[in-house]
Protein backbone atom coordinates (compact mmCIF):
# COMPACT_ATOMS: atom_id res chain seq x y z
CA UNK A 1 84.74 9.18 -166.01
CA UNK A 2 87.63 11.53 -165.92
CA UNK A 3 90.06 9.23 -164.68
CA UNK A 4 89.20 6.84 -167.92
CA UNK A 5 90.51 10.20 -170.01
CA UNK A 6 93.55 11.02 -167.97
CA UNK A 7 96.17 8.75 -170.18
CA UNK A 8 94.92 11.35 -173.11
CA UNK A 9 95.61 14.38 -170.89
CA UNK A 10 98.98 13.23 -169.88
CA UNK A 11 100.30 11.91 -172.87
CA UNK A 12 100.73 13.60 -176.17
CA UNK A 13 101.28 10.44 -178.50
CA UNK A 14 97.52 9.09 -177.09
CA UNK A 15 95.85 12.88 -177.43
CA UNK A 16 97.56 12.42 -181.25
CA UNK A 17 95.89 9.00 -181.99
CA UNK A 18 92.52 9.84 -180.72
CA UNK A 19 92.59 12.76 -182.99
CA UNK A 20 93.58 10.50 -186.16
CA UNK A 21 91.19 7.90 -184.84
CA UNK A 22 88.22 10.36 -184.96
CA UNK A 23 89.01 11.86 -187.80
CA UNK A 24 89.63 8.45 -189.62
CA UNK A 25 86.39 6.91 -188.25
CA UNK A 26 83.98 9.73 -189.19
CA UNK A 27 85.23 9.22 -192.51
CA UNK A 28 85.44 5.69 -193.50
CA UNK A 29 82.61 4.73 -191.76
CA UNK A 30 80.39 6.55 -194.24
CA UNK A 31 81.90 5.14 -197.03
CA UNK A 32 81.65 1.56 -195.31
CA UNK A 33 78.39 1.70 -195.52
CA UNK A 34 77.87 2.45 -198.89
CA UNK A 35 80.52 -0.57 -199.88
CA UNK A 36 78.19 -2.50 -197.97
CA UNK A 37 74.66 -1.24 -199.69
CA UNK A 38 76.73 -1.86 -202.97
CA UNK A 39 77.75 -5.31 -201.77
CA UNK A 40 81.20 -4.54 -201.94
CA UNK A 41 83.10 -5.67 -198.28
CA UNK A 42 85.09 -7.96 -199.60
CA UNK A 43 86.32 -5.54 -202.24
CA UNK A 44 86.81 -3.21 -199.79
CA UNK A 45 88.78 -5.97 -197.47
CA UNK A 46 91.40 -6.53 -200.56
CA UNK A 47 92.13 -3.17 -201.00
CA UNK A 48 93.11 -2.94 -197.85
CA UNK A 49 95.73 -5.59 -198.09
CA UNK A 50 96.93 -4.08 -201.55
CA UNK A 51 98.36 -1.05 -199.68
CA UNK A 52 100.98 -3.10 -198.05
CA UNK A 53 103.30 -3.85 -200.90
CA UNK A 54 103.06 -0.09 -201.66
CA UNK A 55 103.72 1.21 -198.50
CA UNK A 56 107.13 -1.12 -198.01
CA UNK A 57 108.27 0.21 -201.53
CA UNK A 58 107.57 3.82 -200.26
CA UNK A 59 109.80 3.07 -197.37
CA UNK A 60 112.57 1.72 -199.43
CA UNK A 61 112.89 4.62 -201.62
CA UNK A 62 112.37 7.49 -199.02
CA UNK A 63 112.35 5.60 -195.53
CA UNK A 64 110.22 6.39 -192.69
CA UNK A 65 107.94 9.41 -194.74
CA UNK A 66 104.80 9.16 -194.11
CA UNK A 67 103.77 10.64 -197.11
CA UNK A 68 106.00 8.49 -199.45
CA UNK A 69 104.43 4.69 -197.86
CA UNK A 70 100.75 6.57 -198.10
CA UNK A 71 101.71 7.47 -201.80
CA UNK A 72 103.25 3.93 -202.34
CA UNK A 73 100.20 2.87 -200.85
CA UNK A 74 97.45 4.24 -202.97
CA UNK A 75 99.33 3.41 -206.07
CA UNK A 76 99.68 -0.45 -205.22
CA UNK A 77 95.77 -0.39 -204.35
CA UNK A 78 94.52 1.66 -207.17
CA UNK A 79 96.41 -0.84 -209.43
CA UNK A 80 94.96 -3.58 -207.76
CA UNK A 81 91.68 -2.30 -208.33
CA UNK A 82 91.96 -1.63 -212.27
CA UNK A 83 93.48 -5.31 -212.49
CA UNK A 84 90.78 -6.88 -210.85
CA UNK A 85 88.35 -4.76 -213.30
CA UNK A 86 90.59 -5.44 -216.03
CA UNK A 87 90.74 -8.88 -215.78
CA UNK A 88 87.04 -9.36 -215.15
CA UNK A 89 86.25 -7.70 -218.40
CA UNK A 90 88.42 -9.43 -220.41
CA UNK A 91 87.83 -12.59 -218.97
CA UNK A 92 85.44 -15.28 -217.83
CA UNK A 93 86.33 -14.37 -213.80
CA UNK A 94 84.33 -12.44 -211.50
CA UNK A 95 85.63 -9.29 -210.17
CA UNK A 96 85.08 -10.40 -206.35
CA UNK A 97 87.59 -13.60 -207.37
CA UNK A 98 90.21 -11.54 -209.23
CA UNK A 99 90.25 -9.30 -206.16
CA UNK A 100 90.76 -12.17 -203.76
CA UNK A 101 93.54 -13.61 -206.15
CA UNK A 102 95.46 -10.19 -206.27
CA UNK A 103 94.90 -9.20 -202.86
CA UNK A 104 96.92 -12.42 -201.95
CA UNK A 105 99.49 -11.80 -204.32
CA UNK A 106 99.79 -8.17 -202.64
CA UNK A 107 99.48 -9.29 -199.33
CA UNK A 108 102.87 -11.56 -199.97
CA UNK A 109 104.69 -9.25 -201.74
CA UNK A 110 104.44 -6.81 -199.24
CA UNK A 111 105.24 -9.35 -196.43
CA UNK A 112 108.83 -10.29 -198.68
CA UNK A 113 109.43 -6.71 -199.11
CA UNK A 114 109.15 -6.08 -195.52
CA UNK A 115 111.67 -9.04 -194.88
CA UNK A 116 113.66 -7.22 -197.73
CA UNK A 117 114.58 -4.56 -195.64
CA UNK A 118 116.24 -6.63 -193.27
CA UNK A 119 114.32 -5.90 -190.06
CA UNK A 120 113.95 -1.69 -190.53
CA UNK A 121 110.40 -2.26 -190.52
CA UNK A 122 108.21 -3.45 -188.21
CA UNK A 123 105.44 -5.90 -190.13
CA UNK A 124 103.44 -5.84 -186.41
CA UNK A 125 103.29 -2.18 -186.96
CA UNK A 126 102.35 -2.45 -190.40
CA UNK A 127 99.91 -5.16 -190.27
CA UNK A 128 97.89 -4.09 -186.94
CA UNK A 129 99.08 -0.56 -186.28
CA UNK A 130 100.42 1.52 -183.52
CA UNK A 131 99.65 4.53 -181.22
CA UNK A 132 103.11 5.53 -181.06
CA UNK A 133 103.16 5.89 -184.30
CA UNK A 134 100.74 8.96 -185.06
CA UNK A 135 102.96 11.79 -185.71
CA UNK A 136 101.90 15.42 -186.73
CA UNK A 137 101.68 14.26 -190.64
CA UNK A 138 99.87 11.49 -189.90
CA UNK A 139 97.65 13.86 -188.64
CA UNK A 140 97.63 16.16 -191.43
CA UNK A 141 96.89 13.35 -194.10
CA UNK A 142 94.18 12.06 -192.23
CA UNK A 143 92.91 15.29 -191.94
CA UNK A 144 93.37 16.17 -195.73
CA UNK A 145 91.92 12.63 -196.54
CA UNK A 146 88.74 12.96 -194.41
CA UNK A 147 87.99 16.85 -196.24
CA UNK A 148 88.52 14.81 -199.17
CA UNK A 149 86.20 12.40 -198.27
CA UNK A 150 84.02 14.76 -197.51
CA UNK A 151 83.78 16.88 -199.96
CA UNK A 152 83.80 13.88 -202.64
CA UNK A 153 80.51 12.41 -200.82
CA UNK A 154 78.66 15.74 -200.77
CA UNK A 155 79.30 16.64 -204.57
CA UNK A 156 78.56 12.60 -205.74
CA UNK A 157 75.95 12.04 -203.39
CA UNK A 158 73.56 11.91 -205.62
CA UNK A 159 74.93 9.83 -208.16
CA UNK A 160 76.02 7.36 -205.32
CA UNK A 161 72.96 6.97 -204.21
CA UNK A 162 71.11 6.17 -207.41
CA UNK A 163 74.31 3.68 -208.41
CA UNK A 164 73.79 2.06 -204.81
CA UNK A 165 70.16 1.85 -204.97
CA UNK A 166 69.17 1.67 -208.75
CA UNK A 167 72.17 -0.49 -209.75
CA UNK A 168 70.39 -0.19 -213.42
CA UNK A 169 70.18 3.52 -213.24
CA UNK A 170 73.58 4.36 -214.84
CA UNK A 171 73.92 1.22 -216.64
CA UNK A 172 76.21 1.05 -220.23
CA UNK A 173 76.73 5.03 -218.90
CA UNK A 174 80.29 6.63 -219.03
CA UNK A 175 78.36 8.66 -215.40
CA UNK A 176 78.55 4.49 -213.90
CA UNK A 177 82.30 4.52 -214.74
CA UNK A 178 83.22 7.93 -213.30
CA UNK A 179 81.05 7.36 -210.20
CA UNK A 180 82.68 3.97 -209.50
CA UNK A 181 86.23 5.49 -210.32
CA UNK A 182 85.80 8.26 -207.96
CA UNK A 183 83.74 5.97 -205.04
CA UNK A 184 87.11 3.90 -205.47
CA UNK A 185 89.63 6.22 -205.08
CA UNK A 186 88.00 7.53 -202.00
CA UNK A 187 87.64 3.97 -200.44
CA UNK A 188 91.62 3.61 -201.39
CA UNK A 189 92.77 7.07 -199.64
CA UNK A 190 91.09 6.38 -196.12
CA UNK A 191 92.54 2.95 -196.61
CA UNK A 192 95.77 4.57 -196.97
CA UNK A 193 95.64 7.05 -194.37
CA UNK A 194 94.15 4.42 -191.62
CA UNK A 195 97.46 1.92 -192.05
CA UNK A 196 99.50 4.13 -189.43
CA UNK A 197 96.94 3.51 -186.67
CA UNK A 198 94.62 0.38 -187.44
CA UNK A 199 97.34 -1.07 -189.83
CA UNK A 200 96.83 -2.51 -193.19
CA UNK A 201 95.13 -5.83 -191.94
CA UNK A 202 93.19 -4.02 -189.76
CA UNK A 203 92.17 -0.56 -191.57
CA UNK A 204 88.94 -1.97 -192.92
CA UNK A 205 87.36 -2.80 -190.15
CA UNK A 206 86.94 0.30 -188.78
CA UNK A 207 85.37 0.89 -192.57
CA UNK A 208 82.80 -2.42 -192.65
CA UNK A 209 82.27 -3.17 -188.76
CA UNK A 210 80.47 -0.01 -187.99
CA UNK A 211 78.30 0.55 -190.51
CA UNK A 212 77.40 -3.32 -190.49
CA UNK A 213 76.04 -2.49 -187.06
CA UNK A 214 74.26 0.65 -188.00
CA UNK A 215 72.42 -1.26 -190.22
CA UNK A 216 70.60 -3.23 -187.65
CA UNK A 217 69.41 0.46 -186.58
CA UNK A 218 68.66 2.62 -189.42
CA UNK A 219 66.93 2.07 -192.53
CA UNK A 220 66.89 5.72 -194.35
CA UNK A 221 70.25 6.09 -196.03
CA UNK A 222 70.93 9.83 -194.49
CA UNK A 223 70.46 7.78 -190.53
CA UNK A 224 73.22 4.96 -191.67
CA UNK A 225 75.65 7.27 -192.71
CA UNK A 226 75.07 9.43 -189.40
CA UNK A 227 74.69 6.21 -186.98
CA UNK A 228 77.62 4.47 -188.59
CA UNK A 229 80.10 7.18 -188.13
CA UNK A 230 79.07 7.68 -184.87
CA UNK A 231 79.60 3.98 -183.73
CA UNK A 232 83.47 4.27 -185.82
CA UNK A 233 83.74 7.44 -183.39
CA UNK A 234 82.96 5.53 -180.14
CA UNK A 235 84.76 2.61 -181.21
CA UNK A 236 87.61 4.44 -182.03
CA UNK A 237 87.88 6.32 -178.74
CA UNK A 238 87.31 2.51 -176.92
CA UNK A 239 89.91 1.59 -178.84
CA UNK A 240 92.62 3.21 -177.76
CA UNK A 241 91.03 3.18 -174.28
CA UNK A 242 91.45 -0.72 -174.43
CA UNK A 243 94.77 -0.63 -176.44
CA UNK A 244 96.81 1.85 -173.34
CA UNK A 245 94.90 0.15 -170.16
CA UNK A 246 95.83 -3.36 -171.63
CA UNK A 247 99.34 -2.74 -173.52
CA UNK A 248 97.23 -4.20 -176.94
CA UNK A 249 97.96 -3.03 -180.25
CA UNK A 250 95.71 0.06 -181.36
CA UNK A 251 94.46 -1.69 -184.36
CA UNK A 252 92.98 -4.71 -183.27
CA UNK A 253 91.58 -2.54 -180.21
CA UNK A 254 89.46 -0.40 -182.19
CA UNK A 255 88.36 -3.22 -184.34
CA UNK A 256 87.55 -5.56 -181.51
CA UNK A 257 85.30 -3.01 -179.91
CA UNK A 258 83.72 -2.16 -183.59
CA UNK A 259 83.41 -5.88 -183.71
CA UNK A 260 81.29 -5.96 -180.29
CA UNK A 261 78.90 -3.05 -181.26
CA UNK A 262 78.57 -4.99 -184.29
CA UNK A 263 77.70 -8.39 -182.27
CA UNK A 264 75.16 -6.70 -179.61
CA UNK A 265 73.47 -4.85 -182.38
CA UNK A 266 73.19 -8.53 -184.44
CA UNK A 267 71.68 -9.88 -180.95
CA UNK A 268 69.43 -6.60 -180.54
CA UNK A 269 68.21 -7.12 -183.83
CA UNK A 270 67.44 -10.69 -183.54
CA UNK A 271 65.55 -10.57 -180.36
CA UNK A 272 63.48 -7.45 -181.98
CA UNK A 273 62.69 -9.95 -184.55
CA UNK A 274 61.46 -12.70 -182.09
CA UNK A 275 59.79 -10.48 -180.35
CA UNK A 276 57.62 -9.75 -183.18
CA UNK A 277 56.99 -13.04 -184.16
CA UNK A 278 55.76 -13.36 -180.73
CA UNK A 279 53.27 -10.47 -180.78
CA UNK A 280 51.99 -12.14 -184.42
């Protein structure tokens, strides 16, 4: 067991991501699983994509600052997101298809701005993330993200919870708007701060993947939340396990091994099932 940890005692770049990583997981994966009770992935999955464009135009105007691309970031996904409401109120569209249509239309802007810049940035990097990569404010705006996070789930619980389970509850209510607005915003900032590690593409799997597994193991709300940032955690620390032993980017790493708890829980689930059809 010790000799699986002794990359992150020897090298400070690894000891850096894990950090981010754990921080990052414990606090998407809550929110994952609320996107999930609210039927949301797929919103979740275009937001992800809608940071790219933002964080290319952050590095055009101030280079390689983390906190201009995670700025650039939220404000390219945050506009996504009232476009895709905006449209679906004023028109005939569903919000799920708006978001798919804008996401795209992110998700190639970003890619031209990146081949804008002539080469200074690396669209791997951007797309699927990198260890080497997690610098001290990376650190610090995952950290200020995840307090945020945090803090923003224990003051709305309640409303959340009603909105998630009593969809009708807030209904014609300016309570629904500011709920959703805030729930949003959250969703948007852990997208943002994820990018440096998991990478745009990859960032929301570390949201959905866990608590999609957590669900085949909990029931009570308070048990999802707990269970599915747990799995992120262990996931997470996998991850990067995978990504140094077998030279892999960090972002699919984590996400692959998300992906598998994710699988065997499906398969645990489904022979629990069988088994008690058997018993009936």
């Amino acid at each position: 067991m010790s000799g699986a940890w002794t990359p992150f005692l020897e090298f400070l770049f690894l000891r850096r991501a894990l950090v981010g990583s754990a921080i990052l997981a414990t606090s998407m994966a809550p929110l994952g699983t609320l996107l999930i009770l609210r039927r949301m992935s797929l919103v979740g999955d275009a937001m992800a994509h809608a940071v790219l464009p933002g964080a290319v135009a952050g590095f055009l105007l101030a280079g390689l600052s983390v906190w201009a691309m995670a700025l650039g970031g939220f404000v390219a996904a945050i506009v996504v997101a009232l476009l895709a409401a905006l449209i679906s109120r004023r028109t005939r569209e569903y919000e799920e298809s708006s978001f798919a249509a804008l996401y795209l239309i992110a998700l190639a802007t970003g890619v031209a701005g990146v081949a804008a810049t002539g080469g200074r940035v690396d669209l791997t990097h951007l797309l699927f993330g990198s260890v080497l990569a997690v610098d001290a404010d990376g650190l610090v705006l995952a950290a200020v993200v995840a307090t945020c996070t945090w803090c923003g789930l224990a003051l709305l619980y309640r409303p959340l919870v009603l909105a998630t389970l009593q969809e009708s509850f807030f209904d014609g209510t300016h309570v629904a708007m500011l709920v959703q607005v805030a729930f949003t915003t959250l969703v948007v900032m852990n997208l943002v701060a994820g990018f440096q590690v998991l990478g745009t593409l990859m960032a929301v799997g570390l949201l959905i993947l866990p608590a999609a597994a957590a669900r085949h193991w909990a029931t009570r709300l308070e048990a999802l939340l707990g269970l599915s940032a747990t799995i992120g955690l262990a996931a997470a620390v996998a991850g990067l396990m995978l990504s140094f032993q077998a030279d892999l980017p960090s972002g699919p790493s984590i996400v692959l091994c998300a992906g598998l708890a994710y699988l065997l829980s499906v398969i645990a689930s489904a022979l629990r099932a069988h088994a008690r059809r058997l018993d009936g």
